[in-house]
PDB file of N, CA and C in Angstrom:
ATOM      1  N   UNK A   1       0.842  -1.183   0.000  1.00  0.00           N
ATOM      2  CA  UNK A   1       0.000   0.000   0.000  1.00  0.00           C
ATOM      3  C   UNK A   1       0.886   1.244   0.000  1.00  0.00           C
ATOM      4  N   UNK A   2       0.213   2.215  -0.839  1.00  0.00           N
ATOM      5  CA  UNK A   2       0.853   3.528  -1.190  1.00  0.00           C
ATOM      6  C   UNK A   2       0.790   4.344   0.265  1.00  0.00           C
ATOM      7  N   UNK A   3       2.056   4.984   0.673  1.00  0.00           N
ATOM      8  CA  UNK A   3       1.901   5.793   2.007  1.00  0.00           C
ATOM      9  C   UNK A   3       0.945   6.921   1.869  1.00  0.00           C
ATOM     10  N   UNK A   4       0.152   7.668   2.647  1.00  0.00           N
ATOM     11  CA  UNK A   4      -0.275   8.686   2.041  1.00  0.00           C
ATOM     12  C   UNK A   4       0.310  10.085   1.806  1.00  0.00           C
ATOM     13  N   UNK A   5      -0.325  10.617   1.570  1.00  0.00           N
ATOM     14  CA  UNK A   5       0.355  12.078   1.534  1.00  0.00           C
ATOM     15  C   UNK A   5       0.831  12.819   2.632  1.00  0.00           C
ATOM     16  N   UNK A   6      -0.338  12.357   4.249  1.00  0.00           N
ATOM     17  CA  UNK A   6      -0.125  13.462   4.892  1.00  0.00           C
ATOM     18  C   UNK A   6       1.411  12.477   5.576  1.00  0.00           C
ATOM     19  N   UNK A   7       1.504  11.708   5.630  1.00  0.00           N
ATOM     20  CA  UNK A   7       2.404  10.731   5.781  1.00  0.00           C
ATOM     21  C   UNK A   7       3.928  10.900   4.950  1.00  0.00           C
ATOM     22  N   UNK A   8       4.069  11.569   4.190  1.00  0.00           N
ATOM     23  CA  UNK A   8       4.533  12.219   2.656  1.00  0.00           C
ATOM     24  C   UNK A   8       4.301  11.051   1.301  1.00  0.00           C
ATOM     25  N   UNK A   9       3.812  10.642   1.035  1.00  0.00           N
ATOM     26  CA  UNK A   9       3.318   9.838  -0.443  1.00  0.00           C
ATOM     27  C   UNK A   9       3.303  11.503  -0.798  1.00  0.00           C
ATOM     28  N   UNK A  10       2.505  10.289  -2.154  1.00  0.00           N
ATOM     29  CA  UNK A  10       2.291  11.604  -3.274  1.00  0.00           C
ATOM     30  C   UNK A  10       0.674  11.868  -3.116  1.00  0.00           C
ATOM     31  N   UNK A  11       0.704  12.962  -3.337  1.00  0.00           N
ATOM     32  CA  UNK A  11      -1.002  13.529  -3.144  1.00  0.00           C
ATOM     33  C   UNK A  11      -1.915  13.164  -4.355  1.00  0.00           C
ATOM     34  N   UNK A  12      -3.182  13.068  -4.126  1.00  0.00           N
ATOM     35  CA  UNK A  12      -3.981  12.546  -4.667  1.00  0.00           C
ATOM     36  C   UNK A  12      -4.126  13.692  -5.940  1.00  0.00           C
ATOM     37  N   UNK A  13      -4.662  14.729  -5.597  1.00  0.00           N
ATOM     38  CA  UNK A  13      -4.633  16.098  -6.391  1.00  0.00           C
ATOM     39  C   UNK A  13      -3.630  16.763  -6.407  1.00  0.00           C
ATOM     40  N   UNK A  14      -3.307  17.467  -7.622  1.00  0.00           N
ATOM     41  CA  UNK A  14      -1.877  17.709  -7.637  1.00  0.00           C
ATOM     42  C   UNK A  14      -1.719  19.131  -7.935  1.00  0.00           C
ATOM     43  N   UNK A  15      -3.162  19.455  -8.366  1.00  0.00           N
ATOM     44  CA  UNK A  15      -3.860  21.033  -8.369  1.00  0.00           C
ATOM     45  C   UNK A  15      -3.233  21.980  -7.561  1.00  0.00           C
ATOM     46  N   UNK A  16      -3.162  22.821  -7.801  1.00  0.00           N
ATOM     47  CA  UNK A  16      -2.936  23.945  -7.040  1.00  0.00           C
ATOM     48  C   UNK A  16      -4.185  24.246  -6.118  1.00  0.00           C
ATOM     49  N   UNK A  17      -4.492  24.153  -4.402  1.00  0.00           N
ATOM     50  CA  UNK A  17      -5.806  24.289  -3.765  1.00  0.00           C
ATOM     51  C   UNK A  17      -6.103  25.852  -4.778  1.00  0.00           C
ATOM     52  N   UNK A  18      -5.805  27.141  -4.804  1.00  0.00           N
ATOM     53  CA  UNK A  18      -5.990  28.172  -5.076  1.00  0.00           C
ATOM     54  C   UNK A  18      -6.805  28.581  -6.307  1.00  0.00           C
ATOM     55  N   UNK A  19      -6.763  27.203  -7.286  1.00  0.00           N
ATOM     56  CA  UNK A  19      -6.972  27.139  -8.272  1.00  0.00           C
ATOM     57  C   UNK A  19      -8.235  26.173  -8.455  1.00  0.00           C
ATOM     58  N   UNK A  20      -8.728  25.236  -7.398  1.00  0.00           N
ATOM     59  CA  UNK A  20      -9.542  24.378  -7.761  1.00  0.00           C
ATOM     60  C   UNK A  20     -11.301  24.781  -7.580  1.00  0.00           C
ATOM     61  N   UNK A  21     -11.021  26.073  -6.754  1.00  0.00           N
ATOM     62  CA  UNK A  21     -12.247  26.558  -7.018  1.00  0.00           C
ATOM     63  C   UNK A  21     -12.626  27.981  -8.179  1.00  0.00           C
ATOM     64  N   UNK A  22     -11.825  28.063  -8.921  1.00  0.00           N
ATOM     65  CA  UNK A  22     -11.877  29.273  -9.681  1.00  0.00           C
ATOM     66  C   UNK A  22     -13.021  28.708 -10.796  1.00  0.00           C
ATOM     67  N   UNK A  23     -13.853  29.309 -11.613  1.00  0.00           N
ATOM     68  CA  UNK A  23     -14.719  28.704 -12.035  1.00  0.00           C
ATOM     69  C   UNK A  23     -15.714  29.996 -12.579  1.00  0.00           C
ATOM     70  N   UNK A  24     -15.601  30.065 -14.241  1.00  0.00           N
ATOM     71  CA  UNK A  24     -15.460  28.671 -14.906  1.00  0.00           C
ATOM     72  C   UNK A  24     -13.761  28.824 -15.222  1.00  0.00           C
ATOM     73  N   UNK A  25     -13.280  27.642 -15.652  1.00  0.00           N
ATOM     74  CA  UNK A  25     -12.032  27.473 -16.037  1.00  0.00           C
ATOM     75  C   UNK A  25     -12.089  28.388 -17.822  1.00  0.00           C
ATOM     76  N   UNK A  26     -10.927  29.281 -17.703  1.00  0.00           N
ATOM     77  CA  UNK A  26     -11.239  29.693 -18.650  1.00  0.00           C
ATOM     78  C   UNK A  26      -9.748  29.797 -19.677  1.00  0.00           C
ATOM     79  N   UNK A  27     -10.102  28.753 -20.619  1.00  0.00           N
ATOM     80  CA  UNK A  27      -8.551  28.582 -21.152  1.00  0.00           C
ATOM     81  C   UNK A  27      -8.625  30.141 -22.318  1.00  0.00           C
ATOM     82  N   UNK A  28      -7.132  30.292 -22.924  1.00  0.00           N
ATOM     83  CA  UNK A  28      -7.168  30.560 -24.309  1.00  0.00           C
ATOM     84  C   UNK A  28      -8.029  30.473 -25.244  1.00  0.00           C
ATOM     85  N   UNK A  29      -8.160  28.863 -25.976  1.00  0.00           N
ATOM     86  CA  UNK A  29      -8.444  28.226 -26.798  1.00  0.00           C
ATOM     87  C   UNK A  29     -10.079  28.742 -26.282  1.00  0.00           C
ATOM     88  N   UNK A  30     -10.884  28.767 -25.393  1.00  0.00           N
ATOM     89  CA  UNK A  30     -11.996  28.545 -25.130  1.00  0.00           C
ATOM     90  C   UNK A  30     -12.474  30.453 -25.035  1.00  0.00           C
ATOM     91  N   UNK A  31     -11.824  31.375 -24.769  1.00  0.00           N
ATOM     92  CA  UNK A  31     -12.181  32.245 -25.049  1.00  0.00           C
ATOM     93  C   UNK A  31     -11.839  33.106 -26.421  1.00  0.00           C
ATOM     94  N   UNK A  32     -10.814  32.336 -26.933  1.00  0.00           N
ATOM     95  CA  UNK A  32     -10.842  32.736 -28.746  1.00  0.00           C
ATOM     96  C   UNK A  32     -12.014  32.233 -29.632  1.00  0.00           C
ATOM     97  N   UNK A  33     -12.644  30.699 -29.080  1.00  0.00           N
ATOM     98  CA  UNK A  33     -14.184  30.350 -29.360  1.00  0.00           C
ATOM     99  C   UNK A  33     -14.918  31.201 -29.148  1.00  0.00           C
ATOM    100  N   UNK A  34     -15.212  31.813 -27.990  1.00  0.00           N
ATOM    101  CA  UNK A  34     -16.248  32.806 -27.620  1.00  0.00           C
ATOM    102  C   UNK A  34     -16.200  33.874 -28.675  1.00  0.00           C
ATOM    103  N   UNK A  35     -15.267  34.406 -28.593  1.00  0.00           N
ATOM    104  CA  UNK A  35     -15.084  35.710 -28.854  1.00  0.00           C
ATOM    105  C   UNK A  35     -15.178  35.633 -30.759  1.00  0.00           C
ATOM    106  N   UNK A  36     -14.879  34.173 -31.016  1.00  0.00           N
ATOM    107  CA  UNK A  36     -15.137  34.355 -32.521  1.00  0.00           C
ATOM    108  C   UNK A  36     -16.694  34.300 -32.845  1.00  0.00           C
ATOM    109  N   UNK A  37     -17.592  33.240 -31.548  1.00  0.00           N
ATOM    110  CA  UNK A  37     -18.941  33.117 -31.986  1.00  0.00           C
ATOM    111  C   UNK A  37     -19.524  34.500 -31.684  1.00  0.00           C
ATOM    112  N   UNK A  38     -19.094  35.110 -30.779  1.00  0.00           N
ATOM    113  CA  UNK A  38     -19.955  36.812 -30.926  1.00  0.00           C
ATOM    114  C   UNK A  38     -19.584  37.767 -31.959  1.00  0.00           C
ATOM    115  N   UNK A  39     -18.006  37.566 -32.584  1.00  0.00           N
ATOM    116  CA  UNK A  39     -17.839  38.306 -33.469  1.00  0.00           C
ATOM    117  C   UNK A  39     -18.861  38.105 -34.603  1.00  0.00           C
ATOM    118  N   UNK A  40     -19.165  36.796 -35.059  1.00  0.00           N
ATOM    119  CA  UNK A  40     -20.302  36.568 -35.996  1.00  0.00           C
ATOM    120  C   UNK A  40     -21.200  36.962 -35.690  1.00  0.00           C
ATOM    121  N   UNK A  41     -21.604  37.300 -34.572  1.00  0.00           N
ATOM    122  CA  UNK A  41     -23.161  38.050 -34.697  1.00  0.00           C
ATOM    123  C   UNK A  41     -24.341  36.981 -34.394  1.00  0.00           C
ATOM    124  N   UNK A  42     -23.944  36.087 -34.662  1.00  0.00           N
ATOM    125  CA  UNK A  42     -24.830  34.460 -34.507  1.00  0.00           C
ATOM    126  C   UNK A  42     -25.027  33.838 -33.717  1.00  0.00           C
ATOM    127  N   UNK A  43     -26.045  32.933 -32.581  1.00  0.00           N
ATOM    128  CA  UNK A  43     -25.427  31.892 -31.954  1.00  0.00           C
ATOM    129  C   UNK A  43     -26.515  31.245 -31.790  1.00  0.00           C
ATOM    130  N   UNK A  44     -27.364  31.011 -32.850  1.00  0.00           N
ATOM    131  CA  UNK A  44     -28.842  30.079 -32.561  1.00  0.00           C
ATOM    132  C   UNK A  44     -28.640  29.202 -33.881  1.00  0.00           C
ATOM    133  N   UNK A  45     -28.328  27.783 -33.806  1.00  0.00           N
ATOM    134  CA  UNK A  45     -27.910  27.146 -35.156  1.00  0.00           C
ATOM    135  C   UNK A  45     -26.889  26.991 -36.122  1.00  0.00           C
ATOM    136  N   UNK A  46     -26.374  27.425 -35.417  1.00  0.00           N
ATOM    137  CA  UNK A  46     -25.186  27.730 -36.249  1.00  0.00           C
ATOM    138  C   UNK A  46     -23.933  26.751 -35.714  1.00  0.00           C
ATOM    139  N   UNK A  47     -23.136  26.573 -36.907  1.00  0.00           N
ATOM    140  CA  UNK A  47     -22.180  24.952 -36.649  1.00  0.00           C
ATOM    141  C   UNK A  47     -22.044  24.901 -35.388  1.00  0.00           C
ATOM    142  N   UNK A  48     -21.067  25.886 -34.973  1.00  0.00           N
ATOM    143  CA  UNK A  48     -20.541  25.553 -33.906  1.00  0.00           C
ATOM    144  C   UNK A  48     -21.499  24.981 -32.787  1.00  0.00           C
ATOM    145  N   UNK A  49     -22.819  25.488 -32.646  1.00  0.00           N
ATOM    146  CA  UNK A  49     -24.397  24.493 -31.559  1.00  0.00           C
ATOM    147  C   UNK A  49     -23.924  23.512 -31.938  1.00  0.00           C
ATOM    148  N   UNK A  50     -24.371  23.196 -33.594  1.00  0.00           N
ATOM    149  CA  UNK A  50     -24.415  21.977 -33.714  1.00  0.00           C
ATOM    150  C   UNK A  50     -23.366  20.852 -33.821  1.00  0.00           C
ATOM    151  N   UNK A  51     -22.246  21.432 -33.429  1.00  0.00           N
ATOM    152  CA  UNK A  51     -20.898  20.809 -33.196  1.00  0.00           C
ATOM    153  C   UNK A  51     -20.756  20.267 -31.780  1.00  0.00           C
ATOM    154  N   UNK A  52     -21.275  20.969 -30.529  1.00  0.00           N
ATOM    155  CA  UNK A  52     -21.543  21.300 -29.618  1.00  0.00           C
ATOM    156  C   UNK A  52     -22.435  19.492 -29.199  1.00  0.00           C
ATOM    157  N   UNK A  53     -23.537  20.156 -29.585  1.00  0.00           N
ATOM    158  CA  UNK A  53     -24.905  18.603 -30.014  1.00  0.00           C
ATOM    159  C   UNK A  53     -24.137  17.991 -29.725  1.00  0.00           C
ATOM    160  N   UNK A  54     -23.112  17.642 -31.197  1.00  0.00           N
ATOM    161  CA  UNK A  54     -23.144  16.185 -31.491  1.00  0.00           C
ATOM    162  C   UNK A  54     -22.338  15.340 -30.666  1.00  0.00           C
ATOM    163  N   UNK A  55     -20.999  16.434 -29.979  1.00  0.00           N
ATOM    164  CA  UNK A  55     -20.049  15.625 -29.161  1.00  0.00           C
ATOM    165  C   UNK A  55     -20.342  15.480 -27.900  1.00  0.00           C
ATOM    166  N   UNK A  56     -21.622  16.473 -27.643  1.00  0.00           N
ATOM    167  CA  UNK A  56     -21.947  16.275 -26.090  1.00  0.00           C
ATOM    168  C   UNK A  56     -22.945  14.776 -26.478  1.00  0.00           C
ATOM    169  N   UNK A  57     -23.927  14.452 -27.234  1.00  0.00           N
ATOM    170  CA  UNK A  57     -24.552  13.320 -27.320  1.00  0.00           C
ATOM    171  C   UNK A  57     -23.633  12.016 -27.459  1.00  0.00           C
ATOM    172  N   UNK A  58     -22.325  12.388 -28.110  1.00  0.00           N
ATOM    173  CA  UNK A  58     -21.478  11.089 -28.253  1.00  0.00           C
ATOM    174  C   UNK A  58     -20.947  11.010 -27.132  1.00  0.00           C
ATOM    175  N   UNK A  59     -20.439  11.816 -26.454  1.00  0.00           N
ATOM    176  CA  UNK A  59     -19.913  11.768 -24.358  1.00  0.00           C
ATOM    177  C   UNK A  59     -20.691  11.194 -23.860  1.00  0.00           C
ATOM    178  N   UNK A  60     -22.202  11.317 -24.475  1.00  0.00           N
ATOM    179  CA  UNK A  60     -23.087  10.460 -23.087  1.00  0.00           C
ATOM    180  C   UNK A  60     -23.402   9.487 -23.880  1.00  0.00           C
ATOM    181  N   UNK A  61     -22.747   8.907 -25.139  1.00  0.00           N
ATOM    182  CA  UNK A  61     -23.380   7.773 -25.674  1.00  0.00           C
ATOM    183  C   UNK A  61     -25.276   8.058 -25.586  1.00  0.00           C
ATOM    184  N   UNK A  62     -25.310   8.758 -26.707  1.00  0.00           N
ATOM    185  CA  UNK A  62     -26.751   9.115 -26.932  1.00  0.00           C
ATOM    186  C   UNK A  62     -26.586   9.664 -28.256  1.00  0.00           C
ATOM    187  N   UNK A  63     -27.257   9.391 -29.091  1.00  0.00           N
ATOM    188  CA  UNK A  63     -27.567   9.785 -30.390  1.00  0.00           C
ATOM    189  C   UNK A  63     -27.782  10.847 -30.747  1.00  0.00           C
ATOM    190  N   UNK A  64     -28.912  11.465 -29.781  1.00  0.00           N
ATOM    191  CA  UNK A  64     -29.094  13.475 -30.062  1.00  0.00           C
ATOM    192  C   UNK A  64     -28.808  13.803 -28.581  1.00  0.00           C
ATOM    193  N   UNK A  65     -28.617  15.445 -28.989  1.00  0.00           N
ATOM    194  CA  UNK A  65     -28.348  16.549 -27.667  1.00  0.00           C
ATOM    195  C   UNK A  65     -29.084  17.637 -28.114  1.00  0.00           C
ATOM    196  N   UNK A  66     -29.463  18.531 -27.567  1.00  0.00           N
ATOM    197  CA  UNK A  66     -30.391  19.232 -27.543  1.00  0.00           C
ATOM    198  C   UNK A  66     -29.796  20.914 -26.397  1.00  0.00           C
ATOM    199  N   UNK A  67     -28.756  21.484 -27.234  1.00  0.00           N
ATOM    200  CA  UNK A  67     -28.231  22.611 -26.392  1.00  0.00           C
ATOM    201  C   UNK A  67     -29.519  23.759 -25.804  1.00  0.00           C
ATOM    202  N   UNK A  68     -29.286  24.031 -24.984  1.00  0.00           N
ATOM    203  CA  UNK A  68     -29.927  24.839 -24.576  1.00  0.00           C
ATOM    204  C   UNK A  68     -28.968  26.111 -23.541  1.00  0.00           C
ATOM    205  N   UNK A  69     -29.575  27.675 -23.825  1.00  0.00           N
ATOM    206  CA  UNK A  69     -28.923  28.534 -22.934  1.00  0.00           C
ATOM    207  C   UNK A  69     -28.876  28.691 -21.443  1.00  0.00           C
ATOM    208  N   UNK A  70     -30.205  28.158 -20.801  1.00  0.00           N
ATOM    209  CA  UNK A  70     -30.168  27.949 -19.259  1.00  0.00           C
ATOM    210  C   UNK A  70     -30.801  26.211 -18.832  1.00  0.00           C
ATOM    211  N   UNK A  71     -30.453  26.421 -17.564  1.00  0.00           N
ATOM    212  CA  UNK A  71     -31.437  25.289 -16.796  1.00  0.00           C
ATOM    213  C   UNK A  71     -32.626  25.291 -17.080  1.00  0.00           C
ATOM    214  N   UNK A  72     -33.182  26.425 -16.912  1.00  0.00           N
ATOM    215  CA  UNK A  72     -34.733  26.611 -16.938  1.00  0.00           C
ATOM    216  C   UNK A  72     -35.287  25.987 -18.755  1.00  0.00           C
ATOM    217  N   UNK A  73     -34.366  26.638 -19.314  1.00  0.00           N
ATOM    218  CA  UNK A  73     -35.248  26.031 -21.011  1.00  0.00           C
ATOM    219  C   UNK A  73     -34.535  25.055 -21.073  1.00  0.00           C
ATOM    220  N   UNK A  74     -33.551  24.509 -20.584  1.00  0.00           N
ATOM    221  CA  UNK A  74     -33.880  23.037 -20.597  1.00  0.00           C
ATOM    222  C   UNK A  74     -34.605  21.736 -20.125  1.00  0.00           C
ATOM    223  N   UNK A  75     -35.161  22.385 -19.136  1.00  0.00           N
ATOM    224  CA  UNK A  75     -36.350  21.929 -17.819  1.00  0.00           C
ATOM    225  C   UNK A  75     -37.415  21.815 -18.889  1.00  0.00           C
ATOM    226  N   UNK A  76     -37.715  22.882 -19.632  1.00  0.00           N
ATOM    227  CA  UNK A  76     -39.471  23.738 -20.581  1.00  0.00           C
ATOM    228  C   UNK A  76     -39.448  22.937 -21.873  1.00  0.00           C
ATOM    229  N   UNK A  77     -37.388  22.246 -22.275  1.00  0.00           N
ATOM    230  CA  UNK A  77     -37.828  21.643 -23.539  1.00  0.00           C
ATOM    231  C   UNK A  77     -37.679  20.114 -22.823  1.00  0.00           C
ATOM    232  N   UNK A  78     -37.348  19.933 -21.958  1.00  0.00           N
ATOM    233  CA  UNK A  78     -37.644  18.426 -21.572  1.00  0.00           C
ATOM    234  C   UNK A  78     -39.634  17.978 -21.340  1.00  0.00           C
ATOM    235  N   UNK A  79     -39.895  19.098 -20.615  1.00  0.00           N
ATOM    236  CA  UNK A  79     -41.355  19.238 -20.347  1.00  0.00           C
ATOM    237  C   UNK A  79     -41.871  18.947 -21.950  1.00  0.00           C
ATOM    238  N   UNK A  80     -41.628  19.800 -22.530  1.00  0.00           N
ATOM    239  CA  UNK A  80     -42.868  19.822 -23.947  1.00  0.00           C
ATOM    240  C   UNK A  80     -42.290  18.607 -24.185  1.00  0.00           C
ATOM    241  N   UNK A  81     -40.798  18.304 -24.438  1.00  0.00           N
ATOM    242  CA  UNK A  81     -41.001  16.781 -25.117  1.00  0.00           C
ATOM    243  C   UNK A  81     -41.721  15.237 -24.577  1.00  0.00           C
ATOM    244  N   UNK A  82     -41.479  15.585 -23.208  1.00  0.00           N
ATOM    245  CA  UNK A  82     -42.153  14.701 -22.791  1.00  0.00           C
ATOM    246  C   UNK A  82     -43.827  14.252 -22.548  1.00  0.00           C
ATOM    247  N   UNK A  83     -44.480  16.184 -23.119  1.00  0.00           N
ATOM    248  CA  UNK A  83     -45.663  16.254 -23.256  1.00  0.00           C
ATOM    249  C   UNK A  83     -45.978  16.567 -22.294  1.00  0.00           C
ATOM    250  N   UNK A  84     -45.759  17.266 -21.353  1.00  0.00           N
ATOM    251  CA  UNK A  84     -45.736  17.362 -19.899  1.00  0.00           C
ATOM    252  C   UNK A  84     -47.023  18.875 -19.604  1.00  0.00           C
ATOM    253  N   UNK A  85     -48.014  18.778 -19.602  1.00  0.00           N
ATOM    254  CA  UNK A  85     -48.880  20.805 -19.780  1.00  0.00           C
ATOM    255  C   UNK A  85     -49.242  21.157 -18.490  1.00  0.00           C
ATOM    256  N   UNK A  86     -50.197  21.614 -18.644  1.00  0.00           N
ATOM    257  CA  UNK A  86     -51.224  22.543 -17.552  1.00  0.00           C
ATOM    258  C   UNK A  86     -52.296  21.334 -17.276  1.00  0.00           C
ATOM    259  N   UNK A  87     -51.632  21.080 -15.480  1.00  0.00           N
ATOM    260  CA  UNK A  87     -52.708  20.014 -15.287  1.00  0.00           C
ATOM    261  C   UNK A  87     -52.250  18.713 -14.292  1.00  0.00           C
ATOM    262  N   UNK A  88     -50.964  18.233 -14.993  1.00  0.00           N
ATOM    263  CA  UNK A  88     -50.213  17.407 -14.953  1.00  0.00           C
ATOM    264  C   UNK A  88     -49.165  17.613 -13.555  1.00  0.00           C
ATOM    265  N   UNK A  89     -48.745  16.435 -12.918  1.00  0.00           N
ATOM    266  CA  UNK A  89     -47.977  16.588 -11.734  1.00  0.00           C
ATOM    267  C   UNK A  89     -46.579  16.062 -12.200  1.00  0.00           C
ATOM    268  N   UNK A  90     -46.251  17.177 -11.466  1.00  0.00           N
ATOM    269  CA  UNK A  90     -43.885  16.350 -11.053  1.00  0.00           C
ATOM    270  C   UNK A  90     -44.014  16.457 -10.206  1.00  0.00           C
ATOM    271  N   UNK A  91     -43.399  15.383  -9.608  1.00  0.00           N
ATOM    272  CA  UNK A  91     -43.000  15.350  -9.177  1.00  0.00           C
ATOM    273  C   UNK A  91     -41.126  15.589  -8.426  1.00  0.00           C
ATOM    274  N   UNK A  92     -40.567  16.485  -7.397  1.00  0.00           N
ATOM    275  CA  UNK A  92     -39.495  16.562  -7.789  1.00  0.00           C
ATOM    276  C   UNK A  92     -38.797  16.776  -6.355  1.00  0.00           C
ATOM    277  N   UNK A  93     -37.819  17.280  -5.626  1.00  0.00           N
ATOM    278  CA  UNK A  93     -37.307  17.239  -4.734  1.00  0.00           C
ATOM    279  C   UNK A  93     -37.080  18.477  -3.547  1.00  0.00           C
ATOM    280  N   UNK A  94     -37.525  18.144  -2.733  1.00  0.00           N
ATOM    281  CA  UNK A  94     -37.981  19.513  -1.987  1.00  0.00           C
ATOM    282  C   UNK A  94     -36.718  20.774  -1.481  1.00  0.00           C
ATOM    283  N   UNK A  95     -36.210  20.295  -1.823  1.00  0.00           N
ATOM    284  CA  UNK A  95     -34.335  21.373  -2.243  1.00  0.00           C
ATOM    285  C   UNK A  95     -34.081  21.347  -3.459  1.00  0.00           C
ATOM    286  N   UNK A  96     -34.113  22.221  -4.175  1.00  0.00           N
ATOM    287  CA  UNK A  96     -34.138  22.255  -5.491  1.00  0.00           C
ATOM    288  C   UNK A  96     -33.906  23.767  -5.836  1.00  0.00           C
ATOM    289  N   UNK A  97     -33.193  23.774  -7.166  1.00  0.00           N
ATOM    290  CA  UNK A  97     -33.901  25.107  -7.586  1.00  0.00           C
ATOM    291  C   UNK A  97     -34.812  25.449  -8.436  1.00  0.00           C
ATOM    292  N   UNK A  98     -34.899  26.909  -8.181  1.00  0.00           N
ATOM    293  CA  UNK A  98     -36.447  27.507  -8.627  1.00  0.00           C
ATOM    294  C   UNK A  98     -36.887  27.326  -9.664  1.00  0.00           C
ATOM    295  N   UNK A  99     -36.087  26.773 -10.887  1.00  0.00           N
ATOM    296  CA  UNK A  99     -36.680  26.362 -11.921  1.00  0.00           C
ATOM    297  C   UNK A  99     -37.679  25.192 -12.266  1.00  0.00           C
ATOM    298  N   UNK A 100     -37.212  24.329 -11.255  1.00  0.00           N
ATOM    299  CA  UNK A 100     -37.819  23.186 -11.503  1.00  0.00           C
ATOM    300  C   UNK A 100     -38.905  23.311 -10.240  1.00  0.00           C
ATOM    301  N   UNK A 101     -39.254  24.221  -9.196  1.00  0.00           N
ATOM    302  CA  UNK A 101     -40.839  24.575  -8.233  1.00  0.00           C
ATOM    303  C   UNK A 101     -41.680  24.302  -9.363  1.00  0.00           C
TER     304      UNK A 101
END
């Protein structure tokens, strides 16, 4: 068995603590994306969503993905797809957030 760390092994995380709550992580590469999808002027349909889709559906081993801008419209398009209206009960978890009350 490996000694542990506080013991001196090697540590499990190797992170910098200072750094592991900063959030969101914001590389280079990921704000030259940004900054090119606003330069276009665009961001409803356009490749890059649907680039977006396809690799988040292949991560979860699922066929489609379905991006959405918040929690809440993704809550409103799970609802309509599931057929869910005025009438009907969820059930859901009594700590939660307000999107899903």
């Amino acid at each position: 068995m490996e000694k542990l760390a506080i013991f001196g092994g090697e540590k499990a995380i190797q992170t910098d603590p200072g750094d592991m709550f900063t959030w969101p992580i914001i590389t280079k590469e990921i704000e030259e994306a940004v900054l090119d999808v606003l330069r276009k002027g665009t961001m409803s349909g356009v490749e890059v969503t649907k680039e977006f889709e396809r690799e988040y559906a292949a991560w979860h081993n699922m066929k489609y993905a379905l991006g959405h801008n918040t929690g809440t419209a993704a809550l409103h398009g799970a609802m309509f797809g599931l057929g869910i209206g005025k009438g009907d009960q969820i059930i859901c978890p009594s700590m939660t957030y307000w999107a899903s009350a």
